[in-house]
Protein backbone atom coordinates (compact mmCIF):
# COMPACT_ATOMS: atom_id res chain seq x y z
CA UNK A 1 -5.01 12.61 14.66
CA UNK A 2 -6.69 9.70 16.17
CA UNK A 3 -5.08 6.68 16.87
CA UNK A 4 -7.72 4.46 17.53
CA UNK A 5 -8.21 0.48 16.06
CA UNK A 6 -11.57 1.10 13.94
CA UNK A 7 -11.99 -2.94 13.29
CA UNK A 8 -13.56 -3.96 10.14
CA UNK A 9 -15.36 -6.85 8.50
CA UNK A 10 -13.99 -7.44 5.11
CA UNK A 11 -15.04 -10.99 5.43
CA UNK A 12 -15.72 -13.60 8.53
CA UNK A 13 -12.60 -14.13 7.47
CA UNK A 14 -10.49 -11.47 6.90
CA UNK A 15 -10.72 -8.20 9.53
CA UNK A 16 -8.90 -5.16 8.31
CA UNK A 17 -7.99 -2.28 10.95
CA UNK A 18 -7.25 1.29 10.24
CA UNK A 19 -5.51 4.52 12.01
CA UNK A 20 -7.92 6.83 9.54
CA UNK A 21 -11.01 6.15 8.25
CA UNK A 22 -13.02 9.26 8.41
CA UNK A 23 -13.55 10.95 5.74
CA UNK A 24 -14.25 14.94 6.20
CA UNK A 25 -13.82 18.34 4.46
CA UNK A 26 -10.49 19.23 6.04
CA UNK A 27 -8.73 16.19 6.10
CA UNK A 28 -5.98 16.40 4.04
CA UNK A 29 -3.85 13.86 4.04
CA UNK A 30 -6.01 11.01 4.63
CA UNK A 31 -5.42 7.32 4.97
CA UNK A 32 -2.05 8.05 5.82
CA UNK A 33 -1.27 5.31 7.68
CA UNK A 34 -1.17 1.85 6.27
CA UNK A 35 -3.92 -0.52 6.78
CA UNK A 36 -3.26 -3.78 9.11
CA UNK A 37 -5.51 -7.26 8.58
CA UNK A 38 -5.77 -10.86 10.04
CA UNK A 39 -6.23 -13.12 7.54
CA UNK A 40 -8.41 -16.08 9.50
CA UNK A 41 -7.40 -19.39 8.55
CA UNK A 42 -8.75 -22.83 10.29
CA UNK A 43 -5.42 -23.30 12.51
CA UNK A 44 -3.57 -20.25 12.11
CA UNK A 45 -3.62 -16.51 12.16
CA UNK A 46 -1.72 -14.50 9.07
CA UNK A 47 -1.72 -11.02 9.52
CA UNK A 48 -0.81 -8.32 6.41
CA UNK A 49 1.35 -5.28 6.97
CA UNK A 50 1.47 -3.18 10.61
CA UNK A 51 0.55 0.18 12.12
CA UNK A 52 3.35 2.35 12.24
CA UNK A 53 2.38 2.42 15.95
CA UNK A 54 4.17 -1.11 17.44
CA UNK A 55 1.34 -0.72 20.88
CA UNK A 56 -1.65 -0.89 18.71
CA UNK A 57 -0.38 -3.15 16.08
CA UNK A 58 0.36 -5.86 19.10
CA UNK A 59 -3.18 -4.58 20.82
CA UNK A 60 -4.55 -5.55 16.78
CA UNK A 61 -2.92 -9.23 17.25
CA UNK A 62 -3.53 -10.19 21.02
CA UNK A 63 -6.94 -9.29 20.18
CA UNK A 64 -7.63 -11.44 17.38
CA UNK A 65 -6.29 -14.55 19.51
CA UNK A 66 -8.68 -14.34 21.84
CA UNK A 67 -11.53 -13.41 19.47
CA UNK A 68 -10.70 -16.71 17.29
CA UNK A 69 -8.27 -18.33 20.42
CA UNK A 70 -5.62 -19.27 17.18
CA UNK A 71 -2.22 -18.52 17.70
CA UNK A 72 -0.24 -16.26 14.58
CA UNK A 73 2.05 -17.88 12.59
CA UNK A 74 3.46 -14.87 9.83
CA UNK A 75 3.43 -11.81 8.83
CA UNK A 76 3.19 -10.50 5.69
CA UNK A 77 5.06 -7.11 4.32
CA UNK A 78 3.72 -6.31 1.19
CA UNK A 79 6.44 -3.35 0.64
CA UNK A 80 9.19 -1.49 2.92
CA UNK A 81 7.28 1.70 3.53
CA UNK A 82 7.16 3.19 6.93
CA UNK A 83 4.45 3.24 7.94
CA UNK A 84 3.87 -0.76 7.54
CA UNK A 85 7.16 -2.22 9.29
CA UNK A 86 7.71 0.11 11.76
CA UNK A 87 5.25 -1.97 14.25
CA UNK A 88 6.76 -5.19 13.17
CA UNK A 89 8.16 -5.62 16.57
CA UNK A 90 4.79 -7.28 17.28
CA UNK A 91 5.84 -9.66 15.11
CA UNK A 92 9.12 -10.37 15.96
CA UNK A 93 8.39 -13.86 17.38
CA UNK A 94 6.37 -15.43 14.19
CA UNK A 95 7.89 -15.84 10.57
CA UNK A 96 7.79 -12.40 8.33
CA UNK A 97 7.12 -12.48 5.25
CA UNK A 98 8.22 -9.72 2.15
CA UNK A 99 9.56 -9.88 -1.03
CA UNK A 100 13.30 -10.28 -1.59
CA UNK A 101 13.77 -7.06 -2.69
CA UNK A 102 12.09 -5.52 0.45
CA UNK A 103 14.16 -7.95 2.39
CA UNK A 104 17.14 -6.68 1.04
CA UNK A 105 15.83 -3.13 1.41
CA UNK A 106 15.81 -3.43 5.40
CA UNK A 107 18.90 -5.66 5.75
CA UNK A 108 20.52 -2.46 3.67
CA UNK A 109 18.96 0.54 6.15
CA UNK A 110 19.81 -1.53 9.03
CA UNK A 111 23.73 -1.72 8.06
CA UNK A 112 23.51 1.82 7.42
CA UNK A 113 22.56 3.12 10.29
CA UNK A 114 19.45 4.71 8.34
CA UNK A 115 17.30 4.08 11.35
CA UNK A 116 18.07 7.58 13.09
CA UNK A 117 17.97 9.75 9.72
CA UNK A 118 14.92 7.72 8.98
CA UNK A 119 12.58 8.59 12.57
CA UNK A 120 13.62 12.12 12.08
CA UNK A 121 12.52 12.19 8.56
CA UNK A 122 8.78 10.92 9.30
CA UNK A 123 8.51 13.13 12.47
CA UNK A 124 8.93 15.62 10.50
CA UNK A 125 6.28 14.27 8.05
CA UNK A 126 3.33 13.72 10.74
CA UNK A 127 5.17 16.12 13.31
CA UNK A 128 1.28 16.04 15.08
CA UNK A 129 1.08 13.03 15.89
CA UNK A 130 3.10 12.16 19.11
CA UNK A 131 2.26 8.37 19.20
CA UNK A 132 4.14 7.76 16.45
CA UNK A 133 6.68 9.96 17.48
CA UNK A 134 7.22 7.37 20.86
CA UNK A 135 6.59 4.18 19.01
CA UNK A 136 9.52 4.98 16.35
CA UNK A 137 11.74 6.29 19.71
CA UNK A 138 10.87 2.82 21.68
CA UNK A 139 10.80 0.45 18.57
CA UNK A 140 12.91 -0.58 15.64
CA UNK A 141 13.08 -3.05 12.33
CA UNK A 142 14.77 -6.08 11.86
CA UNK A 143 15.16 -8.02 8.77
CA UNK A 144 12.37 -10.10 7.52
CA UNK A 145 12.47 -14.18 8.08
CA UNK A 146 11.82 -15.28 4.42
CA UNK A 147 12.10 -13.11 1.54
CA UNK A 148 10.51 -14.50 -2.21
CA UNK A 149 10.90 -13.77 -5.94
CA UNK A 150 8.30 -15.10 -7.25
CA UNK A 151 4.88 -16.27 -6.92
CA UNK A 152 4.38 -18.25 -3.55
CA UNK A 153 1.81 -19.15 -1.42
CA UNK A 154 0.91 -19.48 2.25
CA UNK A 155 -2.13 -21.53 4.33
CA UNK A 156 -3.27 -24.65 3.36
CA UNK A 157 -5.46 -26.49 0.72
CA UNK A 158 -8.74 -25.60 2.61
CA UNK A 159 -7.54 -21.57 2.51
CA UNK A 160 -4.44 -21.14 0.19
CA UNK A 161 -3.13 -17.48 -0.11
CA UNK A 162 -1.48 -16.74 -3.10
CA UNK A 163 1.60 -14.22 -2.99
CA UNK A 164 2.78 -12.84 -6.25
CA UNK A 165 6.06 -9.73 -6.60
CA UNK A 166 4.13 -7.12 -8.87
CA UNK A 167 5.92 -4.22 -9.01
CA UNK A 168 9.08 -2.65 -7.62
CA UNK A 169 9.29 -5.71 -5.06
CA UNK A 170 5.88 -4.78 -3.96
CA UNK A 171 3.55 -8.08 -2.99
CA UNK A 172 -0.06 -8.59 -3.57
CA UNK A 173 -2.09 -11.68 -1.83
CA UNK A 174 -4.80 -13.11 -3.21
CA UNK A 175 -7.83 -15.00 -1.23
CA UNK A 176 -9.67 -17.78 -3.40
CA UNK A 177 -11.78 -18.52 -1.20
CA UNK A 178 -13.07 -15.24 0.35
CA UNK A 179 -12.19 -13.60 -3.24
CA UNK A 180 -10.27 -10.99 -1.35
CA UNK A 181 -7.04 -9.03 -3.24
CA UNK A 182 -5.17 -7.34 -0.89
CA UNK A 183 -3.12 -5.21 -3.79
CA UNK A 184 -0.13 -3.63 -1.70
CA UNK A 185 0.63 -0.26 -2.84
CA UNK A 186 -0.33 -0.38 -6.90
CA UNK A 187 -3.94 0.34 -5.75
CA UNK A 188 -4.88 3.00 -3.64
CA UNK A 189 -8.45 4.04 -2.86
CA UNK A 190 -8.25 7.58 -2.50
CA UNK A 191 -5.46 8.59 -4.95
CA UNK A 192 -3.16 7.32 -7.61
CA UNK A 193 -0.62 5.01 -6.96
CA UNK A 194 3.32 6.08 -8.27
CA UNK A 195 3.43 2.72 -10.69
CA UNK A 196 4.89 2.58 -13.80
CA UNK A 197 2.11 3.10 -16.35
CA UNK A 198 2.25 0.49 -18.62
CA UNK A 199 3.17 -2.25 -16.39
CA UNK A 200 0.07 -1.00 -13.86
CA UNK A 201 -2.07 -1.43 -17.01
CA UNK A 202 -1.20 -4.90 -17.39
CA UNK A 203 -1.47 -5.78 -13.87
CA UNK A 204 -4.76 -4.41 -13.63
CA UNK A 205 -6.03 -6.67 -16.85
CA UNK A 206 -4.50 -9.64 -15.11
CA UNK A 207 -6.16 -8.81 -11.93
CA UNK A 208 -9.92 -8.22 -13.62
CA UNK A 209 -9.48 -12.00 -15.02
CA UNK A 210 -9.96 -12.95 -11.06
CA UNK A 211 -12.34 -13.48 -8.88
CA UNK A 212 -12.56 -10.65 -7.11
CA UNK A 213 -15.48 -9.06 -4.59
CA UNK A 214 -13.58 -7.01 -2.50
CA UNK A 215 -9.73 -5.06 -2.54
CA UNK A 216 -7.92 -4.01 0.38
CA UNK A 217 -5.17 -1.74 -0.23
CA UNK A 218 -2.71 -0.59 1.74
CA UNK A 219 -3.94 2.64 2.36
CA UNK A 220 -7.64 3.65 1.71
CA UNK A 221 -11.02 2.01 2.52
CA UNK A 222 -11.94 -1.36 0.89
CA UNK A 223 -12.97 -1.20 -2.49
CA UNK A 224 -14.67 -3.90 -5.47
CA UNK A 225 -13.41 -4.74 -8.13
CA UNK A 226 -15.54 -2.20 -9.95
CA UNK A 227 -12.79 0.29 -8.83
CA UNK A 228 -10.39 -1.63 -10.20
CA UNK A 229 -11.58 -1.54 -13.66
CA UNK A 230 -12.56 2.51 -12.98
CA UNK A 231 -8.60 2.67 -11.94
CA UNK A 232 -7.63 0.79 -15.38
CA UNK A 233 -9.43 2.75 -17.54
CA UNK A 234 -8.61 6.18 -15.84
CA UNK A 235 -5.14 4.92 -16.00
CA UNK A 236 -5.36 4.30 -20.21
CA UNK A 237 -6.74 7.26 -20.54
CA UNK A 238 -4.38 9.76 -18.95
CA UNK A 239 -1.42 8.03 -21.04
CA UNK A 240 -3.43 8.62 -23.86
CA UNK A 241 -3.77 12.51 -23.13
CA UNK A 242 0.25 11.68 -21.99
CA UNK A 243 0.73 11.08 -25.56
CA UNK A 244 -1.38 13.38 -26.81
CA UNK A 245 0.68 16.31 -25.21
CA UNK A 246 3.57 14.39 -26.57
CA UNK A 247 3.05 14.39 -30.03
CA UNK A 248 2.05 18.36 -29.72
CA UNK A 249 5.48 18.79 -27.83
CA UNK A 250 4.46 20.04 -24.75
CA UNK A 251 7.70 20.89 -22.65
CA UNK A 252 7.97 19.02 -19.44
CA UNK A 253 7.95 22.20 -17.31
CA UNK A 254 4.00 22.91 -18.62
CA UNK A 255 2.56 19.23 -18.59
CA UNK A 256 0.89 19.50 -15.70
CA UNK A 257 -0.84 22.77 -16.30
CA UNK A 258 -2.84 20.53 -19.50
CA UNK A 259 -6.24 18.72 -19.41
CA UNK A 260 -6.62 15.42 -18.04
CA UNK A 261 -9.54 13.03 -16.96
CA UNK A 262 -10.35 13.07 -13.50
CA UNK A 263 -9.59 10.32 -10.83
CA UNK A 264 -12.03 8.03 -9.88
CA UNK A 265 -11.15 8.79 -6.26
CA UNK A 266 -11.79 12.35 -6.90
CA UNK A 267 -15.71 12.20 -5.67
CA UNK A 268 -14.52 11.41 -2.36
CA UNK A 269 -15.13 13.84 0.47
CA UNK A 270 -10.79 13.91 1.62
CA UNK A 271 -10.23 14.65 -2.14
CA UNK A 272 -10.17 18.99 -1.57
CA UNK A 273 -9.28 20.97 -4.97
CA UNK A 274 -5.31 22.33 -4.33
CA UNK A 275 -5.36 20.29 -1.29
CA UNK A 276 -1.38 19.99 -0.40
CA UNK A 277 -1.63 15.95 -0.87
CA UNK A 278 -3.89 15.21 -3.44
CA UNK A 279 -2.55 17.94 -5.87
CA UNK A 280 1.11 17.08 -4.89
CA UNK A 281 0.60 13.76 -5.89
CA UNK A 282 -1.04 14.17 -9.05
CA UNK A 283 1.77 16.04 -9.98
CA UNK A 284 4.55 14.17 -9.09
CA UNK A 285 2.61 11.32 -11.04
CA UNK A 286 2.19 13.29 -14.33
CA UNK A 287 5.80 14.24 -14.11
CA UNK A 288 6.96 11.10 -13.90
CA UNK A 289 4.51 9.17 -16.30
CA UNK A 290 5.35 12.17 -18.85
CA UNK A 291 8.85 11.47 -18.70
CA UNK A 292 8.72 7.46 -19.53
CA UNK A 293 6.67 8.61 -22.18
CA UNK A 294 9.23 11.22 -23.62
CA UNK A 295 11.41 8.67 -23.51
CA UNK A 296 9.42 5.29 -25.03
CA UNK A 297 9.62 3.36 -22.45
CA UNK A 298 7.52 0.72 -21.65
CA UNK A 299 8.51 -1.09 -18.35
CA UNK A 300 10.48 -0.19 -15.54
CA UNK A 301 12.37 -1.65 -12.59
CA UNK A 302 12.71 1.56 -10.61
CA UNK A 303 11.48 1.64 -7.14
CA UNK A 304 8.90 4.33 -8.14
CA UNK A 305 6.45 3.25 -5.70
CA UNK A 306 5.22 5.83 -3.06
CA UNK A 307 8.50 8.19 -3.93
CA UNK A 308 6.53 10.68 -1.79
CA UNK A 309 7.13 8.45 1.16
């Protein structure tokens, strides 16, 4: 698994960094580690999520201030998954950023002692990759400076950045300016993300009413906003065949074995038919989604977000 920083130019302004980025016939669990950006703003550096790997995710930062010679002033969590805070300990002199609920989430583990549990747990996950295996051994968490509710923002007038809690205390920034979304977990490039239905529906309609060239999610390559109306629509349509299955009283035990339109991330190369991850996750998915709809509901609060991780 390689662990080298593959640097990329979403915008002059905004360079994104990923673990994974190749895609290839027998990679099956691609983009499995979060991507990390620096978000370049005329005094300041703002950086978006970390590398589960603390040594490359402070190799990431040192080198971005001396490419732009700006010092960092935040961080920004956009959820509590693993693989983005476990390198926060390059951060741990600059104000972090997350959503209360993610705050909250930490400050909880951290009492609990889940910290030991937890490193076993995602060895065991990516028991290949040794790097990871030191950095969760040598580093730790720590709870984040400022957590939020609701919308906020961060930078200035000249380059404000827009933070807004989605879903399940996830975050999502928005870029003006460089009409950049970085969309947290409810988009993924390369497979569905575990949202709520209905509410990712919405979301997604509010998000097309943007300004919007380019999407960086948290795991995946960059995308446009084309994908995000291809994810929509997908999305509407597979509740429709939910439904469908509904009304013809399909038990929950055979759902998954029924027709359903395909994923727009499905023409990509690390998308392998009865491939461990991508068919795993379209099942979980379909379970769950089939369930809210047995049941009528319409939103949820759950933390259903990346259940798989």
């Amino acid at each position: 698994m390689s662990t080298d920083l593959n640097y990329i130019e979403v915008t002059p302004n905004i360079i994104m960094t990923a673990l994974m980025t190749e895609e290839t016939e027998t990679l099956i669990r691609p983009y499995f580690y979060s991507n990390m950006s620096c978000i370049i703003l005329p005094e300041e550096l703002i950086f978006v999520n970390s590398s589960p790997h603390a040594d490359l995710a402070l190799k990431f930062r040192k080198d971005m201030e001396e490419r732009t010679e700006k010092k960092t002033s935040h961080l920004i969590l956009t959820t509590k998954s693993w693989d983005i805070i476990w390198g926060m300990e390059a951060f741990k002199d600059v104000t972090v950023v997350s959503s209360s609920v993610t705050k909250s989430g930490i400050r909880t583990n951290i009492k609990q002692g889940v910290d030991v549990s937890y490193r076993e747990w995602i060895i065991r996950q990516v028991p290949e990759d040794n790097k990871v295996h030191e950095s969760l051994m040598k580093y730790g968490i720590f709870v984040p400076t400022t957590g939020f509710s609701k919308n906020n923002w961060l930078g200035s007038d000249i380059y404000p950045l827009e933070l807004e809690v989605t879903i399940a205390g996830a975050v999502s920034i928005y870029c003006p300016m460089d009409k950049v979304l970085f969309s947290g977990n409810v988009i993924q490039s390369f497979s569905p993300p575990f949202i709520w239905p209905i509410t990712g529906v919405n979301l997604y309609r509010k998000w097309e009413e943007l300004e919007i060239d380019r999407i960086v999610p948290n795991r995946g390559p960059v995308v446009g906003k084309d994908y995000l109306i291809q994810l929509r629509k997908w999305m509407e349509a597979y509740l429709d065949k939910l439904r469908e299955y509904k009304v013809q009283g399909i038990p929950e035990k055979q759902i998954f074995k029924q027709e359903y339109p395909d994923h727009p991330g499905k023409s990509r190369k690390s998308w392998i038919e009865g491939g461990p991850y991508h068919t795993g996750t379209i099942e979980r998915l379909t379970r769950f989604w089939y369930k809210q709809i047995l049941k009528e509901v319409q939103e949820e609060e759950g933390d259903l977000m990346f259940i798989s991780s």
